[in-house]
C-alpha atoms as a PDB file:
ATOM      1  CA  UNK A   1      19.178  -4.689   7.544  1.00  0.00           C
ATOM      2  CA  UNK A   2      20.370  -1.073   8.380  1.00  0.00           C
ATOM      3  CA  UNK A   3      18.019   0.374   6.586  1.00  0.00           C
ATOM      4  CA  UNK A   4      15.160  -0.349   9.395  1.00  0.00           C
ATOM      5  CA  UNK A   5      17.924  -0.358  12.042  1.00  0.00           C
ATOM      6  CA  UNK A   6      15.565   3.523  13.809  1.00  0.00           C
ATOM      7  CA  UNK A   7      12.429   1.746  13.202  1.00  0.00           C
ATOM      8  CA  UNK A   8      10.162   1.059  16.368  1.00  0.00           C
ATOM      9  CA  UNK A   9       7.597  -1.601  15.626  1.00  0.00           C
ATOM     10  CA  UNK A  10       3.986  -1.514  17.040  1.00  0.00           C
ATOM     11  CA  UNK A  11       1.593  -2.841  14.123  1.00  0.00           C
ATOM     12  CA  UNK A  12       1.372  -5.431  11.793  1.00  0.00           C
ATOM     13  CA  UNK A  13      -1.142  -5.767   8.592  1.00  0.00           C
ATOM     14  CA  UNK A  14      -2.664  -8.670   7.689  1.00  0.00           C
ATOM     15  CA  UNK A  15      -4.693  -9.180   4.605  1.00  0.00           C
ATOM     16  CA  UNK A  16      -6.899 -12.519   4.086  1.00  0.00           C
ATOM     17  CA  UNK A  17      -9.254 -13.771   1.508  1.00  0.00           C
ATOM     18  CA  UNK A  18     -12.848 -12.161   1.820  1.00  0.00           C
ATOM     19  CA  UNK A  19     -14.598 -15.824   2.511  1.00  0.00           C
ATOM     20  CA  UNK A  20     -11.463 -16.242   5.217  1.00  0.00           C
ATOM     21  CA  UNK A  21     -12.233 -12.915   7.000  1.00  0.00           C
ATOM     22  CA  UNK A  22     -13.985 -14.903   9.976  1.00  0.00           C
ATOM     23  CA  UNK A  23     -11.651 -17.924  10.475  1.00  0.00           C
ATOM     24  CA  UNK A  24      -8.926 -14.827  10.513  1.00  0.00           C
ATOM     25  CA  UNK A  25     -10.684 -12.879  12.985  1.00  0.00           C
ATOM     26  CA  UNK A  26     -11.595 -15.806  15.510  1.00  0.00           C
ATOM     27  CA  UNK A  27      -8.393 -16.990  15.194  1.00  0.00           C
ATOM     28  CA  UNK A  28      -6.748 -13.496  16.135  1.00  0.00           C
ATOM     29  CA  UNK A  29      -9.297 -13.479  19.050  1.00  0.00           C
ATOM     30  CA  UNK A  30      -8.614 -17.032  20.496  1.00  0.00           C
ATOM     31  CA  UNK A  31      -4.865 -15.419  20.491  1.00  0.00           C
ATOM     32  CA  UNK A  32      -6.059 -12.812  22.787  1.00  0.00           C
ATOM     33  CA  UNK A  33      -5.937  -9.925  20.997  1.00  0.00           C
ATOM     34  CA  UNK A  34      -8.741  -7.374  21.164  1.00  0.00           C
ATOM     35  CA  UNK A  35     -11.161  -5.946  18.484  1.00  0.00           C
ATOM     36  CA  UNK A  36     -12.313  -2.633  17.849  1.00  0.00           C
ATOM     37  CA  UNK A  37     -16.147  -3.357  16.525  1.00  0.00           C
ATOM     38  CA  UNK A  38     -17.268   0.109  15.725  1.00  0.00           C
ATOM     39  CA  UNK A  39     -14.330  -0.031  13.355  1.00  0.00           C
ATOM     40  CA  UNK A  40     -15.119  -3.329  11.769  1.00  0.00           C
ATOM     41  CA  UNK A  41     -19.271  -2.071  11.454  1.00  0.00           C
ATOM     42  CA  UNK A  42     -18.180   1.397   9.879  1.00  0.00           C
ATOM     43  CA  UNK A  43     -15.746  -0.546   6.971  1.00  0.00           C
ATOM     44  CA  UNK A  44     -18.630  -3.230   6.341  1.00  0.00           C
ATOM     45  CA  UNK A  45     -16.610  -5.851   7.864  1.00  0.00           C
ATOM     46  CA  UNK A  46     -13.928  -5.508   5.559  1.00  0.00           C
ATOM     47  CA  UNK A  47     -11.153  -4.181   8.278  1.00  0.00           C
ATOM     48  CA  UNK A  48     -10.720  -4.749  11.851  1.00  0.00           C
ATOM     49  CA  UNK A  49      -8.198  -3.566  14.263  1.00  0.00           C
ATOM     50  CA  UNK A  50      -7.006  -5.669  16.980  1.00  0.00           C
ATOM     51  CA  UNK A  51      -5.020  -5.152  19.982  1.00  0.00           C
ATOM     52  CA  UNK A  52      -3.291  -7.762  22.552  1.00  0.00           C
ATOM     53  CA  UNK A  53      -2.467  -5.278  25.950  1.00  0.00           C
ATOM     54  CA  UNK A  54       0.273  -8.240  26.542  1.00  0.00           C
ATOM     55  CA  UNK A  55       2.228  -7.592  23.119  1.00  0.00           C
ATOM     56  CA  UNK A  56       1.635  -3.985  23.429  1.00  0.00           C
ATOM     57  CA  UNK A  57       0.897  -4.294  19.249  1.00  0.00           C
ATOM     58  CA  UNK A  58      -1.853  -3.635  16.759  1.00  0.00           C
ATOM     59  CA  UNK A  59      -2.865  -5.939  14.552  1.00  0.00           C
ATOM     60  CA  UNK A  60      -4.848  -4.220  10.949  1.00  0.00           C
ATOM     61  CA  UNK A  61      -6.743  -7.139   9.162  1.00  0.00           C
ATOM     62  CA  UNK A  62      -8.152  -6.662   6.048  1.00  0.00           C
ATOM     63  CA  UNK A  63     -10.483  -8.734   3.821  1.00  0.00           C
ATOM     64  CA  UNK A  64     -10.173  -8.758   0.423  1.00  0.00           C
ATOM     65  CA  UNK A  65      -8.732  -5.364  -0.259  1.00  0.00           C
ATOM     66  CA  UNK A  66      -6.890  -2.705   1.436  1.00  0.00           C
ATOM     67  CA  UNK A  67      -8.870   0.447   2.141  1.00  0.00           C
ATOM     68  CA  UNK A  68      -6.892   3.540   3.116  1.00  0.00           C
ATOM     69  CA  UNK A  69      -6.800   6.899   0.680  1.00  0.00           C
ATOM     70  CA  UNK A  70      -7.694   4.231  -2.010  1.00  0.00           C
ATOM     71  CA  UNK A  71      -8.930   1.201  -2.681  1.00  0.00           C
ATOM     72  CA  UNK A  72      -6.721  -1.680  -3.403  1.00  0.00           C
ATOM     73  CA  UNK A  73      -8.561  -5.214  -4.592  1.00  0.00           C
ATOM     74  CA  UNK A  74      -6.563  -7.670  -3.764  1.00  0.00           C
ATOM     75  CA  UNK A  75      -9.044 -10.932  -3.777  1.00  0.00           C
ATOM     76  CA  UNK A  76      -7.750 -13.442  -5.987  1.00  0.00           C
ATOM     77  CA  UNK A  77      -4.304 -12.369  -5.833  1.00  0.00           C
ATOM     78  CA  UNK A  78      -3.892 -12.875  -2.104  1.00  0.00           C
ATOM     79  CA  UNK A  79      -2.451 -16.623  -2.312  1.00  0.00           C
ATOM     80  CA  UNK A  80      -0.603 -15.986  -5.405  1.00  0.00           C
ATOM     81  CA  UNK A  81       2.286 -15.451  -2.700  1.00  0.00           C
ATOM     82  CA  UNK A  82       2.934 -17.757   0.371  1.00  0.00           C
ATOM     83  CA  UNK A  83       4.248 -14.847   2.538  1.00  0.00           C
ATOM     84  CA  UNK A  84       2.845 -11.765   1.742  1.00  0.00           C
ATOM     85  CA  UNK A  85       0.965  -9.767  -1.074  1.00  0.00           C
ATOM     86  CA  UNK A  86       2.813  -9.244  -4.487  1.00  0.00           C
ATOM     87  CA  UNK A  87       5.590  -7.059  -4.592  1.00  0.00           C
ATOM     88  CA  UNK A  88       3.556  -4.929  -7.262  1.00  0.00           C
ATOM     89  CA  UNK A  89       0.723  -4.768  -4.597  1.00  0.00           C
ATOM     90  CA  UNK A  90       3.476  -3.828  -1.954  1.00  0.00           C
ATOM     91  CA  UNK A  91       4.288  -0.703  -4.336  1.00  0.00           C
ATOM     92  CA  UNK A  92       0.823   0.376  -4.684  1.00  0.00           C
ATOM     93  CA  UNK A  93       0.023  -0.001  -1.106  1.00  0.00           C
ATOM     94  CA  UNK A  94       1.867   2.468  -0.023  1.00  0.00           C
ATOM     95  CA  UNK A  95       1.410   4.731  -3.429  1.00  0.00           C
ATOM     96  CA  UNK A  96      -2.064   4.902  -2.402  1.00  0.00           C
ATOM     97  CA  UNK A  97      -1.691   7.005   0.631  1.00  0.00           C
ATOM     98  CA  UNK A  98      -2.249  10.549   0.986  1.00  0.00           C
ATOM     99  CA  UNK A  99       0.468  12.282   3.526  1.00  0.00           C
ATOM    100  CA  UNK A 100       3.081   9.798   2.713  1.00  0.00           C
ATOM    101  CA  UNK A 101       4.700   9.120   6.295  1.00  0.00           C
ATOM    102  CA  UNK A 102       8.813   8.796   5.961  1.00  0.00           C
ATOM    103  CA  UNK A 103       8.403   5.169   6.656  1.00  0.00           C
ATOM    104  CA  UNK A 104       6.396   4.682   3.451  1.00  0.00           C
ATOM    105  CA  UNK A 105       9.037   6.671   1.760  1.00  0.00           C
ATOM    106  CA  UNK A 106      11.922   4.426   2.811  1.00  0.00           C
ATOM    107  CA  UNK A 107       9.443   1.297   2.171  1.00  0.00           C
ATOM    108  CA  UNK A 108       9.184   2.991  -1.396  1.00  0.00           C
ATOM    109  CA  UNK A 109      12.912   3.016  -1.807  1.00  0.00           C
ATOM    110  CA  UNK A 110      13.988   0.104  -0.420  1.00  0.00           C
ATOM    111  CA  UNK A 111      11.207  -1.791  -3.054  1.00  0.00           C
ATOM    112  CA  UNK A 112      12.132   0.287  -5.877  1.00  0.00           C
ATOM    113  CA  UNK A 113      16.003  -0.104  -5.219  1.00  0.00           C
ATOM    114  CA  UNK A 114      15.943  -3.909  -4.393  1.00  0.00           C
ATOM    115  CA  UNK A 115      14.205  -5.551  -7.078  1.00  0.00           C
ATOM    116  CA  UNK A 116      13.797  -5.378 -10.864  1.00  0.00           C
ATOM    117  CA  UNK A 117      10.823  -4.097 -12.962  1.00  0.00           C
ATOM    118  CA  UNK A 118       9.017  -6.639 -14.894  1.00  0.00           C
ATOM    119  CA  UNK A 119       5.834  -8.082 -16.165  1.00  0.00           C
ATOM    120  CA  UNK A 120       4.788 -10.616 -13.822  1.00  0.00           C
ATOM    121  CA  UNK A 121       4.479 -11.456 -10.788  1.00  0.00           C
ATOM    122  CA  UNK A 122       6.806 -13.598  -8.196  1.00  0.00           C
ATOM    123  CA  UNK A 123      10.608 -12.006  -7.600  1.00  0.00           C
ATOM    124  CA  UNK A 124      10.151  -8.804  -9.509  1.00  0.00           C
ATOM    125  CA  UNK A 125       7.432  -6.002  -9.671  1.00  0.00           C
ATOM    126  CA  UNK A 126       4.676  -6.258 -12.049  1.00  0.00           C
ATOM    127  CA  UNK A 127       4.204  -3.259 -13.916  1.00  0.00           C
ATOM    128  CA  UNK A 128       1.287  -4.366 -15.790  1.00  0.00           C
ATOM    129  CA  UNK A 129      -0.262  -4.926 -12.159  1.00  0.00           C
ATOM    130  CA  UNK A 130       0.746  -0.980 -11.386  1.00  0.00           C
ATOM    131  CA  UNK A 131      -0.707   0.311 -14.962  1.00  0.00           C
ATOM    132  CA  UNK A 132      -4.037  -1.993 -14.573  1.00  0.00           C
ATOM    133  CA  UNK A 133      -4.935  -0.572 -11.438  1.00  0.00           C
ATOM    134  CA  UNK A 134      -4.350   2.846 -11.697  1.00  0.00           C
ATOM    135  CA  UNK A 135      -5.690   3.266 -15.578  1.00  0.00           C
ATOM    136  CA  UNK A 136      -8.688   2.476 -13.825  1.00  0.00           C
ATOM    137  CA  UNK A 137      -8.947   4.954 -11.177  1.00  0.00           C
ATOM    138  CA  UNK A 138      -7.767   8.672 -11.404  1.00  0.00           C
ATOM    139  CA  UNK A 139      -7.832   9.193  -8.173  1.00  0.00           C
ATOM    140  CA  UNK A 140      -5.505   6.822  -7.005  1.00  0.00           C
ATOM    141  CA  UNK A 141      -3.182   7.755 -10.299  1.00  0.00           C
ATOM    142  CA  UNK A 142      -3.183  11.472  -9.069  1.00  0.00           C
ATOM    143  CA  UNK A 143      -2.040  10.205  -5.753  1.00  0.00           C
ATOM    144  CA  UNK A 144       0.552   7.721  -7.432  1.00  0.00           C
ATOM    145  CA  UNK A 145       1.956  10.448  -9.161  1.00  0.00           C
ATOM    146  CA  UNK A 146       2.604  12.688  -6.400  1.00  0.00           C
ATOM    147  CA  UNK A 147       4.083  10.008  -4.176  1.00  0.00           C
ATOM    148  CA  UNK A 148       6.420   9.150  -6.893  1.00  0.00           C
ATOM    149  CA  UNK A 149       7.972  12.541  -6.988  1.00  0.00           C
ATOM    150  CA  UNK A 150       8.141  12.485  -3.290  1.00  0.00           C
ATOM    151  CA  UNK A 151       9.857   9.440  -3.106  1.00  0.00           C
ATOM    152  CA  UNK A 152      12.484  11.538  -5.442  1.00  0.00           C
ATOM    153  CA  UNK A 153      12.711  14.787  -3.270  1.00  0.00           C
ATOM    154  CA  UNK A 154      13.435  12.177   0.219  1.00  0.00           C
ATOM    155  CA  UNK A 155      16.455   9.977  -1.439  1.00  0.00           C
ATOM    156  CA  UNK A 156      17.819  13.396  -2.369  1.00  0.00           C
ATOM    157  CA  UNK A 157      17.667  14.680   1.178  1.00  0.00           C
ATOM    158  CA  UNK A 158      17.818  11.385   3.122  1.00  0.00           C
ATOM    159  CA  UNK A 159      21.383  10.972   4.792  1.00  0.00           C
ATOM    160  CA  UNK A 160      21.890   7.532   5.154  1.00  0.00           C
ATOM    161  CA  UNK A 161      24.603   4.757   3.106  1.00  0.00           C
ATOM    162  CA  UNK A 162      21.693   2.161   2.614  1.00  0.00           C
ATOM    163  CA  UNK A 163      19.566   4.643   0.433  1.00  0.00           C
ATOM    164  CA  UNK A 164      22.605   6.057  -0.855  1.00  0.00           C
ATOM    165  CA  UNK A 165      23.083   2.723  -2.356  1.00  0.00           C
ATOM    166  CA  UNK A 166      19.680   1.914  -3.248  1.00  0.00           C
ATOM    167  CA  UNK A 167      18.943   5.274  -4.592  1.00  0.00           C
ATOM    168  CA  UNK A 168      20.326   4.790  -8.163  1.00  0.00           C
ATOM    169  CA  UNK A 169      17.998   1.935  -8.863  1.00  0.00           C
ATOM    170  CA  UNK A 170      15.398   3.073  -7.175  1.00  0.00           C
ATOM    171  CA  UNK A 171      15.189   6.194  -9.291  1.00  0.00           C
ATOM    172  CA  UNK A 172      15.902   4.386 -12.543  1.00  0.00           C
ATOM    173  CA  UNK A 173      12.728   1.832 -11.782  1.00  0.00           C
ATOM    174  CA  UNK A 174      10.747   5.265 -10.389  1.00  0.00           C
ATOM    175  CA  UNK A 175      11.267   6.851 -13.705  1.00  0.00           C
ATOM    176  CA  UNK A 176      10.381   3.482 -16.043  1.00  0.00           C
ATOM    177  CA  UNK A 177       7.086   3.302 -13.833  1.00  0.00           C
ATOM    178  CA  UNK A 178       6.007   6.664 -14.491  1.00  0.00           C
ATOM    179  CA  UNK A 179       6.872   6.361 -17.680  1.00  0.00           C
ATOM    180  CA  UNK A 180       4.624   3.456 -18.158  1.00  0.00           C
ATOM    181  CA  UNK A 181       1.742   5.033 -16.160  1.00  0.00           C
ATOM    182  CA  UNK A 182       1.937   8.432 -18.059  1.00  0.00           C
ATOM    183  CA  UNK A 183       1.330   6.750 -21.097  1.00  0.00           C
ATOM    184  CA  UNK A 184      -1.733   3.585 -20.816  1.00  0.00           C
ATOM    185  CA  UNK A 185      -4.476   4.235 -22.322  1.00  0.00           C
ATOM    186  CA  UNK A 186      -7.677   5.993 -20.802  1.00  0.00           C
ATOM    187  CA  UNK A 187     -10.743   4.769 -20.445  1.00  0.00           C
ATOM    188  CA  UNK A 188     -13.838   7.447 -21.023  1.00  0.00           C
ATOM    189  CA  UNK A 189     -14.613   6.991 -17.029  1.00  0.00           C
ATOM    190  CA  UNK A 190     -10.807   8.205 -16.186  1.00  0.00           C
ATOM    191  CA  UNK A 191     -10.842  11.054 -18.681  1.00  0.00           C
ATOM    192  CA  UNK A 192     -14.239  12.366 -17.283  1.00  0.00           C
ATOM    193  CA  UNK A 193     -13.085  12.177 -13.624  1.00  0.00           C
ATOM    194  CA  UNK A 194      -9.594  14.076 -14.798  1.00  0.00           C
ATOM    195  CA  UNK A 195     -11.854  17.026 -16.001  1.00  0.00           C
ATOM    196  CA  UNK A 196     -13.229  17.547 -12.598  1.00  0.00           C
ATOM    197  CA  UNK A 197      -9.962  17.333 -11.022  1.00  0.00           C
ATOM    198  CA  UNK A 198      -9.099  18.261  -7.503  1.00  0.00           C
ATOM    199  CA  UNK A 199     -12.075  20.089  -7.299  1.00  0.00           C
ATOM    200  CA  UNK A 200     -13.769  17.411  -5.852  1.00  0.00           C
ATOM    201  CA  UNK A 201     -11.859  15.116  -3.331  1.00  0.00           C
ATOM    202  CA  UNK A 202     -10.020  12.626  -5.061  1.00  0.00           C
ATOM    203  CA  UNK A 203      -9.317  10.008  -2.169  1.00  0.00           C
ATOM    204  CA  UNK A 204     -11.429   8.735   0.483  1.00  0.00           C
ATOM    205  CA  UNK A 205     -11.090   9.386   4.782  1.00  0.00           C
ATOM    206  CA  UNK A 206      -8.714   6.886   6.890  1.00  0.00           C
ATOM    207  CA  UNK A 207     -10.796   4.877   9.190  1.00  0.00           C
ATOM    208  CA  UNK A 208      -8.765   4.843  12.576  1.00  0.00           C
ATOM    209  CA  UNK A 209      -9.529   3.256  15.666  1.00  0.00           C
ATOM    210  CA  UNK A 210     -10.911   5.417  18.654  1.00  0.00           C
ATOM    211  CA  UNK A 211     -10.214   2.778  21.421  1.00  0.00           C
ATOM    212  CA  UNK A 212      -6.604   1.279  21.381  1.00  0.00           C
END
């Protein structure tokens, strides 16, 4: 696709099952790539980092969750999909980072602008996935929110035909979620942590790797 037609690829993420994390990780090893250990000791064994020098590629594996500005659970939904994490999870992986990089952006779009909204999971993105996790967490809503009104401000200053065409859709689905999140209902725990506010960091430190 065109859209990806600038991008240079050097890393891949892989999430497993939390009882799979060691079948995963010898089996990455065995293919020759290389771990970084302080990594996997500072994230509890929930992350490691691997590298294979003949690839010239990074491999991020995570167990049962992805851990980056947020915290995304994913256990039990992992194998709901034979190829990759839902489509709703997609979304919320990348709303979850603080300092959006333009590649998340166009990730944003291109999700937003392919597929349809709905209420389960499988071909379309589940918004009850989207308001479930983030009615639960103010943190990661606060960060949600701003994303989504970055993704706005790029497809209005992006210059290229395949957002152009996406960017309608995109917007439309932007809007509905937002819509949706604006409105769940809060739980006591959410409404607390709003008071505080940005006063107090809302998202937690990247753990990167200090060898590769």
């Amino acid at each position: 696709m065109q859209f990806f037609a600038h991008r240079s690829w050097k890393d891949v993420d892989l999430v497993c099952p939390l009882d799979s994390y060691r079948k995963a990780h010898h089996f990455l090893s065995n293919l020759g790539f290389q771990s970084d250990y302080r990594l996997e000791a500072v994230t509890d064994g929930r992350r490691a980092v691997f590298y294979s020098p003949g690839l010239k590629m990074l491999v991020d594996l995570f167990a049962g969750e992805l851990r980056f500005s947020h915290t995304l659970r994913l256990n039990g939904r992992i194998l709901n999909d034979p190829y990759t994490v839902s489509l709703a999870d997609l979304v919320l992986s990348k709303l979850q980072r603080v300092d959006l990089r333009e590649s998340d952006l166009e990730d944003l779009l291109l999700l937003l602008g392919l597929y349809e909204i709905g209420s389960t999971d499988g071909n379309s993105i589940n918004l009850n996935r989207i308001v479930s996790v983030l009615s639960q967490d103010w943190g990661f809503y606060q960060t949600a929110l701003e994303n989504l009104g970055l993704v706005e401000t790029f497809s209005r200053g992006a210059n290229s035909h395949e957002i152009e065409r996406l960017k309608g859709k995109a917007m439309e689905n932007r809007s509905r979620i937002l819509t949706e999140i604006n409105g769940f209902r809060k739980s006591v725990r959410w409404k607390l942590r709003s008071i505080l506010g940005k006063r107090i960091k809302w998202y937690q430190e990247v753990e990167t790797t200090e060898i590769f």
